[in-house]
N, C-alpha and C. Protein backbone atom coordinates (compact mmCIF):
# COMPACT_ATOMS: atom_id res chain seq x y z
N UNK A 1 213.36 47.55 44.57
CA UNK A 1 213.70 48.95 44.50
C UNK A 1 215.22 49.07 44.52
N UNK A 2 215.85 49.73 43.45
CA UNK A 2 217.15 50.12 43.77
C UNK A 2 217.63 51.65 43.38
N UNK A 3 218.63 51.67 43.72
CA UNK A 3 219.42 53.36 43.91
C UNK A 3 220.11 53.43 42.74
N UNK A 4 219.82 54.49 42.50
CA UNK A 4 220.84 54.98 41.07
C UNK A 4 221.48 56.40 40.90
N UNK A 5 222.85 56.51 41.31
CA UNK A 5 222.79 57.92 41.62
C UNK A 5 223.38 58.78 40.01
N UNK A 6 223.41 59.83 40.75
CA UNK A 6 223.39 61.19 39.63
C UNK A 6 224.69 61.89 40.11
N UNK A 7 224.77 62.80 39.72
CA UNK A 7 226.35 63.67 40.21
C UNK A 7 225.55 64.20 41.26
N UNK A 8 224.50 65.00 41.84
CA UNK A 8 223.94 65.61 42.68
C UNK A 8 223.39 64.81 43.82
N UNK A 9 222.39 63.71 43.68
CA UNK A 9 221.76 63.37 44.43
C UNK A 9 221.67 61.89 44.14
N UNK A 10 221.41 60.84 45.64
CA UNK A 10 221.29 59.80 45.13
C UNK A 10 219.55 60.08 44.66
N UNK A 11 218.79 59.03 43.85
CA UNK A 11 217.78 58.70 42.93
C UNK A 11 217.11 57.13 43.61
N UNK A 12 216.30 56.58 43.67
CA UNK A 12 215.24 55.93 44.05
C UNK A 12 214.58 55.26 43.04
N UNK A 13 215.24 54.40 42.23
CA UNK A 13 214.57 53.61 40.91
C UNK A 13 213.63 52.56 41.45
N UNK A 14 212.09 52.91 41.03
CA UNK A 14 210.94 51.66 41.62
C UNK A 14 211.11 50.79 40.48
N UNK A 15 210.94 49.38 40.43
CA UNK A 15 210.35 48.38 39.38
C UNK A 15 209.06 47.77 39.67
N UNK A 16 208.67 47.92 38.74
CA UNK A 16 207.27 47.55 38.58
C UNK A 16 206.94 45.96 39.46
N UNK A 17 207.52 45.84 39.32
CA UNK A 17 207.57 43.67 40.28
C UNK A 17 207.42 44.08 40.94
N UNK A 18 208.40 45.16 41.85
CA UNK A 18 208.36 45.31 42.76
C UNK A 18 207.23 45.67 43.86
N UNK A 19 206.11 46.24 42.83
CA UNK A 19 204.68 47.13 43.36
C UNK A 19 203.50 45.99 43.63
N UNK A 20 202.40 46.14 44.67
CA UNK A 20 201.99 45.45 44.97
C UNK A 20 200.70 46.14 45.33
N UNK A 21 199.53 46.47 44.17
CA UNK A 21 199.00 47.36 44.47
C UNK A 21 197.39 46.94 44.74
N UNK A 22 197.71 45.72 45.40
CA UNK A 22 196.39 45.13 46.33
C UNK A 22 196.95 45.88 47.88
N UNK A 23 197.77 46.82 47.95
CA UNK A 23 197.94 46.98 49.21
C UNK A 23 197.13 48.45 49.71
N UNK A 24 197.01 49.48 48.98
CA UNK A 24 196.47 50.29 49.06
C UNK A 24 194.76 50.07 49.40
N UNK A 25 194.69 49.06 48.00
CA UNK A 25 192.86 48.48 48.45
C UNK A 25 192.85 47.80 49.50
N UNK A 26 194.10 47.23 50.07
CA UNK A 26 193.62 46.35 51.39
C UNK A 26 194.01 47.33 52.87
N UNK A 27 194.77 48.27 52.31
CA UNK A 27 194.59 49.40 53.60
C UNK A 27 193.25 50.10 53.37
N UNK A 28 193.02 50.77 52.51
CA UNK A 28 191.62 51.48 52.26
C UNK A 28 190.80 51.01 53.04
N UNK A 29 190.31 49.42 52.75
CA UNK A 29 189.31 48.98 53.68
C UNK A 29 189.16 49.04 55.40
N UNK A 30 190.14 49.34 55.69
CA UNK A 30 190.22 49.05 57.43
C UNK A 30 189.95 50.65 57.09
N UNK A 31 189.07 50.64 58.83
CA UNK A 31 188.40 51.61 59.76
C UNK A 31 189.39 52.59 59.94
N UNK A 32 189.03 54.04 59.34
CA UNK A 32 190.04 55.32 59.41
C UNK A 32 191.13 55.43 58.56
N UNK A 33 191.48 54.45 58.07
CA UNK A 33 192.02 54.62 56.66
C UNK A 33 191.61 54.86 54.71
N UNK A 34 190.40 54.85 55.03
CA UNK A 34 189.34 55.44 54.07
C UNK A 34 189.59 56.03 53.36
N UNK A 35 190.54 57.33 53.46
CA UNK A 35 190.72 58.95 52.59
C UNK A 35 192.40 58.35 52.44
N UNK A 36 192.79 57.72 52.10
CA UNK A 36 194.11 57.21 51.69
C UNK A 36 194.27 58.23 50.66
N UNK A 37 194.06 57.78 49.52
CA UNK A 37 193.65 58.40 48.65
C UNK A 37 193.11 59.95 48.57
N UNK A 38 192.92 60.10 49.13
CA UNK A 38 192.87 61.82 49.23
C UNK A 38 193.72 62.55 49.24
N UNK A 39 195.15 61.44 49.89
CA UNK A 39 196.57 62.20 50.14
C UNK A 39 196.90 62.56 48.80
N UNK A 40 197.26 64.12 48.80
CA UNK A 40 197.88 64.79 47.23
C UNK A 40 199.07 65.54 47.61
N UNK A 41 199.77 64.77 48.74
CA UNK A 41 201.07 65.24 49.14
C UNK A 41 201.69 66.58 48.83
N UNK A 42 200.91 66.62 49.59
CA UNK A 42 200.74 68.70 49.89
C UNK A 42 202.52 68.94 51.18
N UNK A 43 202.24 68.04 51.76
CA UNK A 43 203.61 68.39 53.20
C UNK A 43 203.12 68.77 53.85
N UNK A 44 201.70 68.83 54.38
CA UNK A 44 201.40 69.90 55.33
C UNK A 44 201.41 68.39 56.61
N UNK A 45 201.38 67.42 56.40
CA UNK A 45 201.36 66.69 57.79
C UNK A 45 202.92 65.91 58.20
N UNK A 46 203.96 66.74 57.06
CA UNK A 46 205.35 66.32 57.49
C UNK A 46 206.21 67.75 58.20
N UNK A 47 204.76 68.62 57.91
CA UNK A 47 205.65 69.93 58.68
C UNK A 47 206.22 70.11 60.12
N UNK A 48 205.13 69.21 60.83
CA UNK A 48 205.07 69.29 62.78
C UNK A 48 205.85 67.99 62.91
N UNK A 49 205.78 67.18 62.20
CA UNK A 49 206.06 65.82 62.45
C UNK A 49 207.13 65.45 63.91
N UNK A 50 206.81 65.26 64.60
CA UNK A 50 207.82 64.99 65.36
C UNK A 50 208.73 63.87 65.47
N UNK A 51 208.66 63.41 64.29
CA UNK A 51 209.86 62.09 64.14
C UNK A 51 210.90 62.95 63.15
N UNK A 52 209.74 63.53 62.48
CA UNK A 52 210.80 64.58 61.20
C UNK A 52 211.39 65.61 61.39
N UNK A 53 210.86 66.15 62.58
CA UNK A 53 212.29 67.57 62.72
C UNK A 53 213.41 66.72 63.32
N UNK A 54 213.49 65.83 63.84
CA UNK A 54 214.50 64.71 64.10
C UNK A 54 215.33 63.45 63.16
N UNK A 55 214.89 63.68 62.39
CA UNK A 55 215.30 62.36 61.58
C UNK A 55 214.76 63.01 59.97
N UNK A 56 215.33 63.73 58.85
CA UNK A 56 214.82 64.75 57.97
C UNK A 56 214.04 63.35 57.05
N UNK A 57 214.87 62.32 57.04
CA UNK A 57 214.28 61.49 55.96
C UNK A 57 212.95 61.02 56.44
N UNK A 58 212.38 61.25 57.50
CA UNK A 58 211.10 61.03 58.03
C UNK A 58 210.11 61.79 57.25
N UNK A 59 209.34 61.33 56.69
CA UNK A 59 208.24 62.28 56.18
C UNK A 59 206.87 61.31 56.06
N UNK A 60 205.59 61.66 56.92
CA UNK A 60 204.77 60.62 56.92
C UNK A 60 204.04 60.70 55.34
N UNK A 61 204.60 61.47 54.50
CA UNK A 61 203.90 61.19 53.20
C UNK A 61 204.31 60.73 52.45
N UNK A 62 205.48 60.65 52.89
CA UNK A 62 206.14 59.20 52.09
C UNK A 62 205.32 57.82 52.08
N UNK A 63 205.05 57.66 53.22
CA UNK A 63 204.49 56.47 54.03
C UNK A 63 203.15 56.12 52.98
N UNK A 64 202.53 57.71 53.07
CA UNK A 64 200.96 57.74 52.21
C UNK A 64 201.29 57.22 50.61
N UNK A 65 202.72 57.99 50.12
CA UNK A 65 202.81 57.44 48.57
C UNK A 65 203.28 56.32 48.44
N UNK A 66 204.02 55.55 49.70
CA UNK A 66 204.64 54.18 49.37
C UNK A 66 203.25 53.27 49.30
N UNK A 67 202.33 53.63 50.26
CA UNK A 67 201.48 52.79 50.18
C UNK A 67 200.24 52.87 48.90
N UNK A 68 200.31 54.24 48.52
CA UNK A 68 199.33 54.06 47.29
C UNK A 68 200.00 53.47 46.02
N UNK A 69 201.33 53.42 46.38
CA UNK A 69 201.83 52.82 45.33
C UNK A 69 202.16 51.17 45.31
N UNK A 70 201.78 50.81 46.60
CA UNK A 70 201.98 49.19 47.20
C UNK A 70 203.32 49.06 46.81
N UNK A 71 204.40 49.48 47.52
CA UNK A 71 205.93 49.28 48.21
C UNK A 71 205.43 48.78 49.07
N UNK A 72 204.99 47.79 48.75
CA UNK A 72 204.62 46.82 50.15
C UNK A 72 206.26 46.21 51.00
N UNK A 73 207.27 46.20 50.30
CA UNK A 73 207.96 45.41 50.62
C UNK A 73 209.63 46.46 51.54
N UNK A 74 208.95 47.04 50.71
CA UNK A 74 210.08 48.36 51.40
C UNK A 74 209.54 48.79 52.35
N UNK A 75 208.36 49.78 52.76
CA UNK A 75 207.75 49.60 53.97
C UNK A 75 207.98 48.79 54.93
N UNK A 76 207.33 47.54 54.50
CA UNK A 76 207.66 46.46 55.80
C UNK A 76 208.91 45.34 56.32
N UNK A 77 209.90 46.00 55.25
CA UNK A 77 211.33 46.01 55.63
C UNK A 77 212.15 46.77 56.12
N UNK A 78 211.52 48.11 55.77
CA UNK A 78 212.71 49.23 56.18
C UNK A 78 211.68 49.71 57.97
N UNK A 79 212.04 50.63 58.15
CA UNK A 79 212.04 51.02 59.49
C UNK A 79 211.02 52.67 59.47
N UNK A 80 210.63 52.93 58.23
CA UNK A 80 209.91 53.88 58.36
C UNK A 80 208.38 53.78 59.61
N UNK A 81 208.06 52.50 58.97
CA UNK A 81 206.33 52.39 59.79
C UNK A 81 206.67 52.33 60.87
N UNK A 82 207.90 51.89 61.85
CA UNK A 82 208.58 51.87 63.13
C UNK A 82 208.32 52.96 63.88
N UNK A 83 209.08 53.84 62.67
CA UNK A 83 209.39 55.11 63.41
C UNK A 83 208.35 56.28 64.06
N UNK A 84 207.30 55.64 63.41
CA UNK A 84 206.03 57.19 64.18
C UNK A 84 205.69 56.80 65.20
N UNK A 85 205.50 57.78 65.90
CA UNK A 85 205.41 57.66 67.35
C UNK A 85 203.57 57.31 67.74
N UNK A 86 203.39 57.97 66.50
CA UNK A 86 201.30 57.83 67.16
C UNK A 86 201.03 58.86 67.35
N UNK A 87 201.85 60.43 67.27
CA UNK A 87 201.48 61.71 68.31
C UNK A 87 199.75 62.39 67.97
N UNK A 88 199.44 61.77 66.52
CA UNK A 88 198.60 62.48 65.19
C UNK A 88 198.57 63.89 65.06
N UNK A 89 199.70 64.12 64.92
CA UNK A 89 199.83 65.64 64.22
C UNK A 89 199.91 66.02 63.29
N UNK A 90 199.83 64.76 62.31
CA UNK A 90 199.94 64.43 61.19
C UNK A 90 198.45 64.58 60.81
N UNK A 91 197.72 64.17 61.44
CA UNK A 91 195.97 64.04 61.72
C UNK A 91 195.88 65.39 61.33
N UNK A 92 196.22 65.89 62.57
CA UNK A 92 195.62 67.52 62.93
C UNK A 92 195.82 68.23 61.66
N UNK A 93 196.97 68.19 61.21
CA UNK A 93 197.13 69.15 59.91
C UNK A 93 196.66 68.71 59.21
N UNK A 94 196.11 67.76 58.33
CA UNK A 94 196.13 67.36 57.00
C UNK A 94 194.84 67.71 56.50
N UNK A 95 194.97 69.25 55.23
CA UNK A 95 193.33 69.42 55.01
C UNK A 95 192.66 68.62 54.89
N UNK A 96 192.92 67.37 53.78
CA UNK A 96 192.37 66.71 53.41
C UNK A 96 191.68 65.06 54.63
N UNK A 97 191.93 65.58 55.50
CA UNK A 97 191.84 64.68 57.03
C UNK A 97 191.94 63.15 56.37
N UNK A 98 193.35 63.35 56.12
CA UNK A 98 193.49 61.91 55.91
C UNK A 98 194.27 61.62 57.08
N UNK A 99 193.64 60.13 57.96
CA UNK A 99 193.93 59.59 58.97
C UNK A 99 195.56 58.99 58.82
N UNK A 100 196.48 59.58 58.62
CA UNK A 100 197.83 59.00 58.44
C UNK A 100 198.36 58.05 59.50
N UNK A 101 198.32 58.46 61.05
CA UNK A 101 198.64 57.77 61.95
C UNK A 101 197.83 56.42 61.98
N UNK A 102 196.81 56.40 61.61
CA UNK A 102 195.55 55.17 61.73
C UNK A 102 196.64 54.43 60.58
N UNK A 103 196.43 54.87 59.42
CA UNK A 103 197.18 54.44 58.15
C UNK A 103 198.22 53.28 58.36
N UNK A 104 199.21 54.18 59.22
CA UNK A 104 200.56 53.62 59.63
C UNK A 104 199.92 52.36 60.70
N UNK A 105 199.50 52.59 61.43
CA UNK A 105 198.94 51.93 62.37
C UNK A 105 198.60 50.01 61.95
N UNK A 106 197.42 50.62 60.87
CA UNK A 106 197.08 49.77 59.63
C UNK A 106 198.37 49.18 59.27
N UNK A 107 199.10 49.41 58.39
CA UNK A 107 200.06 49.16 58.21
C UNK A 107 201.39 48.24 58.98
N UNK A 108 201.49 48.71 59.96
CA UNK A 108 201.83 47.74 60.99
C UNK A 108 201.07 46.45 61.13
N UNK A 109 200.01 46.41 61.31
CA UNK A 109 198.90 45.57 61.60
C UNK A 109 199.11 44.61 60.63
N UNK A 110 199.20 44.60 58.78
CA UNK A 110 199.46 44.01 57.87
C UNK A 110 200.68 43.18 58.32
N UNK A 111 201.61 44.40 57.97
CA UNK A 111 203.07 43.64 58.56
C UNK A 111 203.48 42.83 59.42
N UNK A 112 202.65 42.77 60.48
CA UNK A 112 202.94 41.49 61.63
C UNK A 112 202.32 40.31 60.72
N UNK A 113 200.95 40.68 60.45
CA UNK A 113 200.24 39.89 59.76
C UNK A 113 200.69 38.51 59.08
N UNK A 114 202.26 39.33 58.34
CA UNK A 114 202.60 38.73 57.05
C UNK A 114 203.96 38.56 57.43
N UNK A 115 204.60 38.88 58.90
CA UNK A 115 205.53 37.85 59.24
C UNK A 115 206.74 38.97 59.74
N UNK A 116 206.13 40.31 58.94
CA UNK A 116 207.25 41.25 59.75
C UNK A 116 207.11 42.05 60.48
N UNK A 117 208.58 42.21 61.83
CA UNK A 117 208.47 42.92 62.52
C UNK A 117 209.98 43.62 63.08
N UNK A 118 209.81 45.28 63.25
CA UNK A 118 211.05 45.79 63.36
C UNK A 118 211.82 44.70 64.54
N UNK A 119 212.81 44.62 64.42
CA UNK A 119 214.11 44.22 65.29
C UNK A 119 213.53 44.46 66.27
N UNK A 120 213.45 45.88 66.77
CA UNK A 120 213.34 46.41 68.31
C UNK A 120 211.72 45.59 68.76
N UNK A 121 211.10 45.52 68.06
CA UNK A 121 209.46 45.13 68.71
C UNK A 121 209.59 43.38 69.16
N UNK A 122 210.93 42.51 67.86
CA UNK A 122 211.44 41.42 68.30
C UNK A 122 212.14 41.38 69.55
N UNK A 123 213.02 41.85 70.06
CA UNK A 123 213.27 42.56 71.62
C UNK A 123 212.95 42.66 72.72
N UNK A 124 211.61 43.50 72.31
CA UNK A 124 210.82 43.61 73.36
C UNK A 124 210.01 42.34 73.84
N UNK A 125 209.35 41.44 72.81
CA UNK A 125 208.50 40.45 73.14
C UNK A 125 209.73 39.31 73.38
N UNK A 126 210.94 39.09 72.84
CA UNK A 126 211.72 38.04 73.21
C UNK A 126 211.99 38.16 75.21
N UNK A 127 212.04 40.10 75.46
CA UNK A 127 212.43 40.18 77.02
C UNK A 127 210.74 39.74 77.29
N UNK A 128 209.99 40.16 77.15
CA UNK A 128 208.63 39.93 77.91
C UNK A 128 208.39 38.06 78.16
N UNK A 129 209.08 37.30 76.83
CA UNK A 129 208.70 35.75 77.46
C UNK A 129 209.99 35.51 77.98
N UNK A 130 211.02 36.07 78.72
CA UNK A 130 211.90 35.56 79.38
C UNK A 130 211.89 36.21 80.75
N UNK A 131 211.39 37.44 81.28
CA UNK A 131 211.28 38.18 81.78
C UNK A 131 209.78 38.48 82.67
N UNK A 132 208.92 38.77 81.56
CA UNK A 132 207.56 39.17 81.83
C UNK A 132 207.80 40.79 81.99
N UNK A 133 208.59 41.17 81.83
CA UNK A 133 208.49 42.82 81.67
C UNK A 133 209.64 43.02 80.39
N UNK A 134 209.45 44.04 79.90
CA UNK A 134 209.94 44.56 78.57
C UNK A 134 211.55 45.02 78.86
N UNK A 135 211.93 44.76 80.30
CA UNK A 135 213.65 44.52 80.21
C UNK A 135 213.46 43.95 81.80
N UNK A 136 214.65 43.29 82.21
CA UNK A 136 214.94 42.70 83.65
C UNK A 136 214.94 43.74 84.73
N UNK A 137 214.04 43.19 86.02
CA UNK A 137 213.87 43.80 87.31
C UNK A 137 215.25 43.31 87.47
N UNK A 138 216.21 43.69 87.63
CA UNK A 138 217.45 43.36 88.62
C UNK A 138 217.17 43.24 89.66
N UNK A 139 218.09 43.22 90.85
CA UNK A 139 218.21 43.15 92.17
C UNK A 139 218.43 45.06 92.33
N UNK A 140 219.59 45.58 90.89
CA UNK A 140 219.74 47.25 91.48
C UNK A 140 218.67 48.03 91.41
N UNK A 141 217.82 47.75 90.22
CA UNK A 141 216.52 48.18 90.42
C UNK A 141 215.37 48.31 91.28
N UNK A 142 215.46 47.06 92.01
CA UNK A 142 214.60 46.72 92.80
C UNK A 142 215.11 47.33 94.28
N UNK A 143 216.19 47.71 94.41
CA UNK A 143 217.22 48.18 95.49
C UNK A 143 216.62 49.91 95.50
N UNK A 144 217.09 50.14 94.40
CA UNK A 144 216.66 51.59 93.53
C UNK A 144 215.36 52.35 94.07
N UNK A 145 214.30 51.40 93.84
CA UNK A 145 212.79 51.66 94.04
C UNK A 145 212.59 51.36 95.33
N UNK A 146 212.88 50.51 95.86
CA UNK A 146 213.17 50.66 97.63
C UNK A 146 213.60 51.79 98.30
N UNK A 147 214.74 52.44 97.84
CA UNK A 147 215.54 53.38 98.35
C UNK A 147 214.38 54.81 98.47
N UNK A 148 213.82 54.58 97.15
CA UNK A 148 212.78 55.93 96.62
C UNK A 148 211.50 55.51 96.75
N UNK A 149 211.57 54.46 97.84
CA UNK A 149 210.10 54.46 98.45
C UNK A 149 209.01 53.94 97.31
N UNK A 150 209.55 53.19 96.52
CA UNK A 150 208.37 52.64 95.83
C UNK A 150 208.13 51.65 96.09
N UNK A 151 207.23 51.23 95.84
CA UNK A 151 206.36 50.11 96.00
C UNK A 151 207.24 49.06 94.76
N UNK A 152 207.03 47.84 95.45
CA UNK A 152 208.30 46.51 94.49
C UNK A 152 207.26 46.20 93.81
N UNK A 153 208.15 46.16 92.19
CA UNK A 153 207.58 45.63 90.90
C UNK A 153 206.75 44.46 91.55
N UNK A 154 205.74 44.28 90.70
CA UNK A 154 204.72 43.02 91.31
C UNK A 154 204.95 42.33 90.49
N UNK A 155 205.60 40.64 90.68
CA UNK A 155 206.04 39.52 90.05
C UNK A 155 204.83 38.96 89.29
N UNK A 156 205.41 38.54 88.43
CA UNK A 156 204.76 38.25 86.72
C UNK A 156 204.94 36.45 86.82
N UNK A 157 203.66 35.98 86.99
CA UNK A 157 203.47 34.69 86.35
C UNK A 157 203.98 34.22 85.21
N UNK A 158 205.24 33.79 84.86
CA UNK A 158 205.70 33.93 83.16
C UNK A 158 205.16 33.23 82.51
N UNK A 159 204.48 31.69 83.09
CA UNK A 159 204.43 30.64 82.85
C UNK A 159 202.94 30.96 81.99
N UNK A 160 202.37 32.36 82.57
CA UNK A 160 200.75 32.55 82.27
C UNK A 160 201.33 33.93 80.38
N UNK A 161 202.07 34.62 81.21
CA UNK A 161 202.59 35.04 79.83
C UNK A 161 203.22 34.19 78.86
N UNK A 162 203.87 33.18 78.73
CA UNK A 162 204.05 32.49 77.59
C UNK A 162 203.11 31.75 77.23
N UNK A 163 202.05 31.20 78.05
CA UNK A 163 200.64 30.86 77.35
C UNK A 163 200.21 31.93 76.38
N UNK A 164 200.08 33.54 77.13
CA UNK A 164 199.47 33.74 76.41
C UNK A 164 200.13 34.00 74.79
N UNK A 165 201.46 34.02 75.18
CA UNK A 165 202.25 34.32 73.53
C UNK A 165 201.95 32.94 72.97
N UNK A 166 201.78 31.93 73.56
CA UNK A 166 201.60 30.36 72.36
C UNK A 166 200.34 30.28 71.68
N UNK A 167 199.13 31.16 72.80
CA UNK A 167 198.02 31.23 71.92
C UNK A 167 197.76 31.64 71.02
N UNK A 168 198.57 33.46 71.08
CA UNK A 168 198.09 34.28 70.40
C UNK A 168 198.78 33.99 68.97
N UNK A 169 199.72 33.30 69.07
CA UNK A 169 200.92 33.00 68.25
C UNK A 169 201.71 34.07 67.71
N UNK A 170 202.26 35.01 68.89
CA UNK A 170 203.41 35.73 69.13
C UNK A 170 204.53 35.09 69.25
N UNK A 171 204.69 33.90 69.44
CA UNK A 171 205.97 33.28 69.93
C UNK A 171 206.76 33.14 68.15
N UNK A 172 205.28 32.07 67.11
CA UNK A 172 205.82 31.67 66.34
C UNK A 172 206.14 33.11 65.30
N UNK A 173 205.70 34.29 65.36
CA UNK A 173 205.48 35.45 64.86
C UNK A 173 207.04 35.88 65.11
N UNK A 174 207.86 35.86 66.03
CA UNK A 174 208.71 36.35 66.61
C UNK A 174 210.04 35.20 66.39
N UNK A 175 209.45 34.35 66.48
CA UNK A 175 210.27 32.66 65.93
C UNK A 175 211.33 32.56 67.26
N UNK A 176 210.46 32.05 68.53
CA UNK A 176 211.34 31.72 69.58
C UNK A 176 209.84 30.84 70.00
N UNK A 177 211.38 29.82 70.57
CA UNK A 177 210.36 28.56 71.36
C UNK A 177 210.12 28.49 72.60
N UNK A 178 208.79 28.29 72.76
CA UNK A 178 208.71 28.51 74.04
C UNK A 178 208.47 27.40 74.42
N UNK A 179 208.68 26.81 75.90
CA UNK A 179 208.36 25.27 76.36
C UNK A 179 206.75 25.08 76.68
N UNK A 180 206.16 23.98 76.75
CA UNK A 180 204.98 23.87 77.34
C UNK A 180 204.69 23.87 78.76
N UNK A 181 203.62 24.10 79.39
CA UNK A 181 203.89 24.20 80.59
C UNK A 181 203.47 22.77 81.02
């Protein structure tokens, strides 16, 4: 896919190589993504959107036409499928009850599948096998939650969490080595 602009607006040139349109039939098939295809990008499930009154280039029907069109590769490079939160309000509105959040969901699901994953989700699982929680208990934290009467984070076997990332093969998904125990 490349950009081609105009005096007004930049433009969005697809190439055909570029399309990959076993992707639509291979979302179709998974559970709640069914009515893919039903999407006739009306806007009515980018109206509430709550990623999109925040971010304008957000529109989950984009998401619906990239994928009927198998932009397989832009999708699961760029940061759109990242960005939805899950709220399904996208659900709620859409006459045509096409499951968009499931969609995206789907979609994600592929994308790990096939080797990609946003930066930030690399992050999170790199702190979870060094850590065992999704950022470091400090000492101020742990000081913090003392002070305010909480009850202390309960210590994480890491040795049992990086098993389970070697099994599941999150580690090699994520491409960090983990030692054996």
């Amino acid at each position: 896919m490349t950009e081609a602009n105009s005096s007004d607006e930049k433009q969005t040139v697809i190439k055909l190589k570029d399309l990959d349109t076993s992707l639509q039939k291979e979302i179709s098939k998974i559970p709640g993504c069914e009515k893919l295809m039903l999407c006739f990008q009306c806007g009515t499930c980018s109206a509430d959107c709550t990623v999109g009154r925040h971010l304008k280039e957000y529109k989950p029907r984009l998401i619906a036409m990239m994928t009927k069109l198998g932009m397989k590769q832009a999708l699961f490079k760029g940061d759109l499928l990242w960005l939805c939160t899950q709220c399904y309000t996208c659900l709620e509105r859409c006459p045509q009850n096409v499951e968009l959040a499931e969609i995206i969901s789907a979609l994600r699901g592929v994308a790990a599948r096939e080797g990609y994953l946003h930066p930030s989700l690399k992050k999170v699982i790199e702190a979870l096998a060094s850590h065992g929680y999704i950022y470091e208990m400090t000492e101020f934290i742990e000081e913090d939650r003392e002070m305010r009467e909480l009850p202390p984070v309960p210590k994480v076997d890491i040795d049992e969490v990086r098993k389970i990332m070697r099994m599941t093969g999150l580690d090699k998904l994520v491409g960090i080595e983990l030692a054996e125990d």
